[in-house]
N, C-alpha and C. Protein backbone atom coordinates (compact mmCIF):
# COMPACT_ATOMS: atom_id res chain seq x y z
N UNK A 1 0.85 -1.18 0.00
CA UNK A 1 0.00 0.00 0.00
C UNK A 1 0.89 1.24 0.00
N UNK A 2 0.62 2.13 -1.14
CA UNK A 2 1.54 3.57 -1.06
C UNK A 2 0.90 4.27 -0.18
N UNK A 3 1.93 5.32 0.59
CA UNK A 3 1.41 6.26 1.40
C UNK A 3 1.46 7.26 0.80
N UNK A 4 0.83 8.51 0.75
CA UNK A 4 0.81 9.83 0.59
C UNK A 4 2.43 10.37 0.83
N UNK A 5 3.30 10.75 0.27
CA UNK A 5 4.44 11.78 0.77
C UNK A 5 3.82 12.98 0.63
N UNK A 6 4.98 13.81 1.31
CA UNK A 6 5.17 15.59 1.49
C UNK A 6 4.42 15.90 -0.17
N UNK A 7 5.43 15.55 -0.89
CA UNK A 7 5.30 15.93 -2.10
C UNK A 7 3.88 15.82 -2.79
N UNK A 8 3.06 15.18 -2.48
CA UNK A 8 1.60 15.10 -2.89
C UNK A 8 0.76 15.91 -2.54
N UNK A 9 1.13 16.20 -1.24
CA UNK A 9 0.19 17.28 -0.32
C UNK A 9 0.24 18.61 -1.37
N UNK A 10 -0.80 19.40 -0.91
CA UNK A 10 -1.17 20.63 -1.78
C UNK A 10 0.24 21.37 -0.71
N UNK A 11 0.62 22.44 -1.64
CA UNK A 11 1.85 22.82 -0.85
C UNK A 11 1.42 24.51 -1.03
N UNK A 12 0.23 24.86 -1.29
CA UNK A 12 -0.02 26.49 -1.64
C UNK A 12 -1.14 26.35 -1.61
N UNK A 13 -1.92 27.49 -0.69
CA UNK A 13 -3.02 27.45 0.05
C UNK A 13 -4.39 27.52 -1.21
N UNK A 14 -3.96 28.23 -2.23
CA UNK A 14 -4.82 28.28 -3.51
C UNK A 14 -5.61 26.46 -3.75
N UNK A 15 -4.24 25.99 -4.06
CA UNK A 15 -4.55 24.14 -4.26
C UNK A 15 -5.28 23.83 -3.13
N UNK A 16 -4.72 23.84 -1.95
CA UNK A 16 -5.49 23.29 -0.80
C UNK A 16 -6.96 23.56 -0.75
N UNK A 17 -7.31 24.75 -0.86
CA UNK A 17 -8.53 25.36 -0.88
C UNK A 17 -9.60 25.27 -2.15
N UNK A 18 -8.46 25.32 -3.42
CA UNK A 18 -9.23 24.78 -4.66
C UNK A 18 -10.00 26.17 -5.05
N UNK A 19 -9.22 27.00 -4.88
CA UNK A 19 -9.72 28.31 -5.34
C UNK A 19 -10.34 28.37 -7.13
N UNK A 20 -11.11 28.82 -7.10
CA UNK A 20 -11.70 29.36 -8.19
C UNK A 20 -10.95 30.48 -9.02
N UNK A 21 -10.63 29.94 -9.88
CA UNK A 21 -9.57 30.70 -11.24
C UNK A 21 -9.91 32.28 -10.77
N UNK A 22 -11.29 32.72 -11.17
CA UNK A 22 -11.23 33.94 -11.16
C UNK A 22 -11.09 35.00 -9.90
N UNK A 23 -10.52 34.16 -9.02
CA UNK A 23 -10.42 34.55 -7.65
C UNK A 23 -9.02 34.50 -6.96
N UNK A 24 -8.72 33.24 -7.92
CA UNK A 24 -7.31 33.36 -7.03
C UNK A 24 -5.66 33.86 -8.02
N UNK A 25 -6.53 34.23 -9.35
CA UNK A 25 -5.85 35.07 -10.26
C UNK A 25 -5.79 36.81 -9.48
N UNK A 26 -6.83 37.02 -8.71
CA UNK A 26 -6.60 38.14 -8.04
C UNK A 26 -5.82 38.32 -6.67
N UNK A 27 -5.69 37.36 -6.00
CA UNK A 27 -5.14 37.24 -4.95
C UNK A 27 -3.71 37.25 -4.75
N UNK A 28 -3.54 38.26 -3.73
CA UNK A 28 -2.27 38.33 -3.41
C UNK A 28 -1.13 37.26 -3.30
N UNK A 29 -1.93 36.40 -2.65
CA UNK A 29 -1.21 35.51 -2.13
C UNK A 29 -0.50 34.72 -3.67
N UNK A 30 -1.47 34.44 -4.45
CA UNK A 30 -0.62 33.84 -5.41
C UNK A 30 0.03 34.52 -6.18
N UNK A 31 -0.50 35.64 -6.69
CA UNK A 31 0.42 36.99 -7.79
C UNK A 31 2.25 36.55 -6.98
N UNK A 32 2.13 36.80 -5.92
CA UNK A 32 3.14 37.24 -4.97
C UNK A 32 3.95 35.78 -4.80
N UNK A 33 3.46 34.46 -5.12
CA UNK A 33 3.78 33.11 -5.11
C UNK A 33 3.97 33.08 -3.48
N UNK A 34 3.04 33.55 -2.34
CA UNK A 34 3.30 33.43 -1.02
C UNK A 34 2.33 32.30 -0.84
N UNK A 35 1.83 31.39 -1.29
CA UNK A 35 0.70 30.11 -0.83
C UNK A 35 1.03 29.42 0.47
N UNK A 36 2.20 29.69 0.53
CA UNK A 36 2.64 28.69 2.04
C UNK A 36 2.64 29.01 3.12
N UNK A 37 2.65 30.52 2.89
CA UNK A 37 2.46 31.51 4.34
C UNK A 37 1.38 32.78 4.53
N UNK A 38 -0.08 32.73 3.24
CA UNK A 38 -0.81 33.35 2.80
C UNK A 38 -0.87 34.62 4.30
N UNK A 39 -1.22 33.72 5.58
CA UNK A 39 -1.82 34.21 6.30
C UNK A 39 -0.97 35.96 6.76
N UNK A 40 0.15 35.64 6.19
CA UNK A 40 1.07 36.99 6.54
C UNK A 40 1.02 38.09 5.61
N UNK A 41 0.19 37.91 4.62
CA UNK A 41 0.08 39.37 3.62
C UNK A 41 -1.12 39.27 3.43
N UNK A 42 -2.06 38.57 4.12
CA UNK A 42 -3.57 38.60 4.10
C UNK A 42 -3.99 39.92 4.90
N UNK A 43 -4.60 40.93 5.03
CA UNK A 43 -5.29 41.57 5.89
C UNK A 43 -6.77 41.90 6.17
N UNK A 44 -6.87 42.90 6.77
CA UNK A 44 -8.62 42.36 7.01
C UNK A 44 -8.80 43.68 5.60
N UNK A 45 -8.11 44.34 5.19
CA UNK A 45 -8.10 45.23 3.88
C UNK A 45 -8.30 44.00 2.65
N UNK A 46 -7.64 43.32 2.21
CA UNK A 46 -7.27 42.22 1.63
C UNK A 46 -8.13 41.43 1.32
N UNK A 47 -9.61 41.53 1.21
CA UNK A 47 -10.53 41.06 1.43
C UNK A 47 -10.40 40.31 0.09
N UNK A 48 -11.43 39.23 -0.70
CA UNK A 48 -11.37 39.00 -1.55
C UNK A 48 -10.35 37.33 -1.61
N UNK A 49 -9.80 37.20 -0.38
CA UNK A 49 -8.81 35.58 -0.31
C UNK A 49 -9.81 34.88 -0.27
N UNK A 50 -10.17 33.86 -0.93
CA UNK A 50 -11.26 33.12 -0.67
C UNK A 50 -11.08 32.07 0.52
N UNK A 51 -9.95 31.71 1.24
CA UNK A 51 -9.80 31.11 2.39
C UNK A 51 -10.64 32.43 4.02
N UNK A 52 -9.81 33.48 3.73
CA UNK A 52 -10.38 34.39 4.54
C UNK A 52 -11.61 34.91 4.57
N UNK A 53 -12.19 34.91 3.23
CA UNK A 53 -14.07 35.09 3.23
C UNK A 53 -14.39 33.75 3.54
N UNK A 54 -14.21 32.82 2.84
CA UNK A 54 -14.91 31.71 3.45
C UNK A 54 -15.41 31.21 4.94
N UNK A 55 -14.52 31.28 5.55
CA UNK A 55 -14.15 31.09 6.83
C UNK A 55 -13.91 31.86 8.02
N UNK A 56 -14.09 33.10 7.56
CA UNK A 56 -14.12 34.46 8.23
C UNK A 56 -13.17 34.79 9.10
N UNK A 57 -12.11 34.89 8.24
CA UNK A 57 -10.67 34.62 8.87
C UNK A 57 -9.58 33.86 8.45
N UNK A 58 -8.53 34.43 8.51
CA UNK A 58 -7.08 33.36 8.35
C UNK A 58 -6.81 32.34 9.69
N UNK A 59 -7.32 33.17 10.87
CA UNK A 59 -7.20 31.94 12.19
C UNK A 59 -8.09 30.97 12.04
N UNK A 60 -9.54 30.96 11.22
CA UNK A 60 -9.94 29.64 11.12
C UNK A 60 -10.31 28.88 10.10
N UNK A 61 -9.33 29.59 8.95
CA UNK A 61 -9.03 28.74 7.52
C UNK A 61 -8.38 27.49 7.86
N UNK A 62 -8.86 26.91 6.96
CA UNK A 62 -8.27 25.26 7.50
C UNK A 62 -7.06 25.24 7.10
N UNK A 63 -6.26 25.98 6.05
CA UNK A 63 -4.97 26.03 5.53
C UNK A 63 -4.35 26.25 6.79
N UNK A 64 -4.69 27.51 7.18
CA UNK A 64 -3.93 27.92 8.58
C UNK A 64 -3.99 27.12 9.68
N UNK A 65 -4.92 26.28 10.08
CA UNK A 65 -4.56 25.01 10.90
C UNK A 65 -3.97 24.40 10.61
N UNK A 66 -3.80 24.22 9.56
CA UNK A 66 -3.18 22.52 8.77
C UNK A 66 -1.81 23.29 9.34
N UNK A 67 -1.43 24.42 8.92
CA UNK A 67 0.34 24.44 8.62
C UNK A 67 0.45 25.61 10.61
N UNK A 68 -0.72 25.47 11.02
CA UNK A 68 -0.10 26.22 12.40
C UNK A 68 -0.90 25.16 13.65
N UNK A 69 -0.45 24.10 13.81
CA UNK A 69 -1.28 23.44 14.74
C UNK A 69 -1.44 23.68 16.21
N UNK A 70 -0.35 24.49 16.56
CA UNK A 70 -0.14 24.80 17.81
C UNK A 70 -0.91 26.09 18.53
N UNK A 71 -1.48 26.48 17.56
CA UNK A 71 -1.95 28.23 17.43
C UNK A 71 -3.66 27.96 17.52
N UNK A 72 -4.47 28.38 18.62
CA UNK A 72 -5.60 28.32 18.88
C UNK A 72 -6.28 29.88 18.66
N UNK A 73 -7.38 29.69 17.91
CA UNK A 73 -8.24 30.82 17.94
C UNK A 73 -8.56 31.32 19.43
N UNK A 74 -8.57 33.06 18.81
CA UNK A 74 -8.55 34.01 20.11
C UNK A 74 -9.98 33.93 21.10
């Protein structure tokens, strides 16, 4: 039975999330190729990340759990 490696995993929050072309062609995060650390050039200005509208927030986007496990909403 194969396991999943690193390398399979979505590695940029766009993939993970499965953003919609015409959405994540606007987004900072990818213009900027930051997918791995979105949550740091996201702001509440910045509106329009579809992880951060979705979810109403970068603290409880699931991207941002996945890659901050230690970090609990305020």
């Amino acid at each position: 039975m194969a396991t999943a490696s690193k390398e399979d995993e979505p590695q940029n929050c766009w993939e993970f999330l499965d953003c919609p072309n015409e959405i994540r062609d606007k987004c900072l995060a990818f213009q900027k190729k930051l997918g791995d650390t979105c949550w740091f050039i996201i702001t509440e200005k910045e509106k329009g990340c579809y992880g951060y509208d979705k979810y109403n927030g970068c603290i409880n986007c699931p991207w941002f759990k996945k890659n901050n496990p230690d970090r609990e909403a305020p």
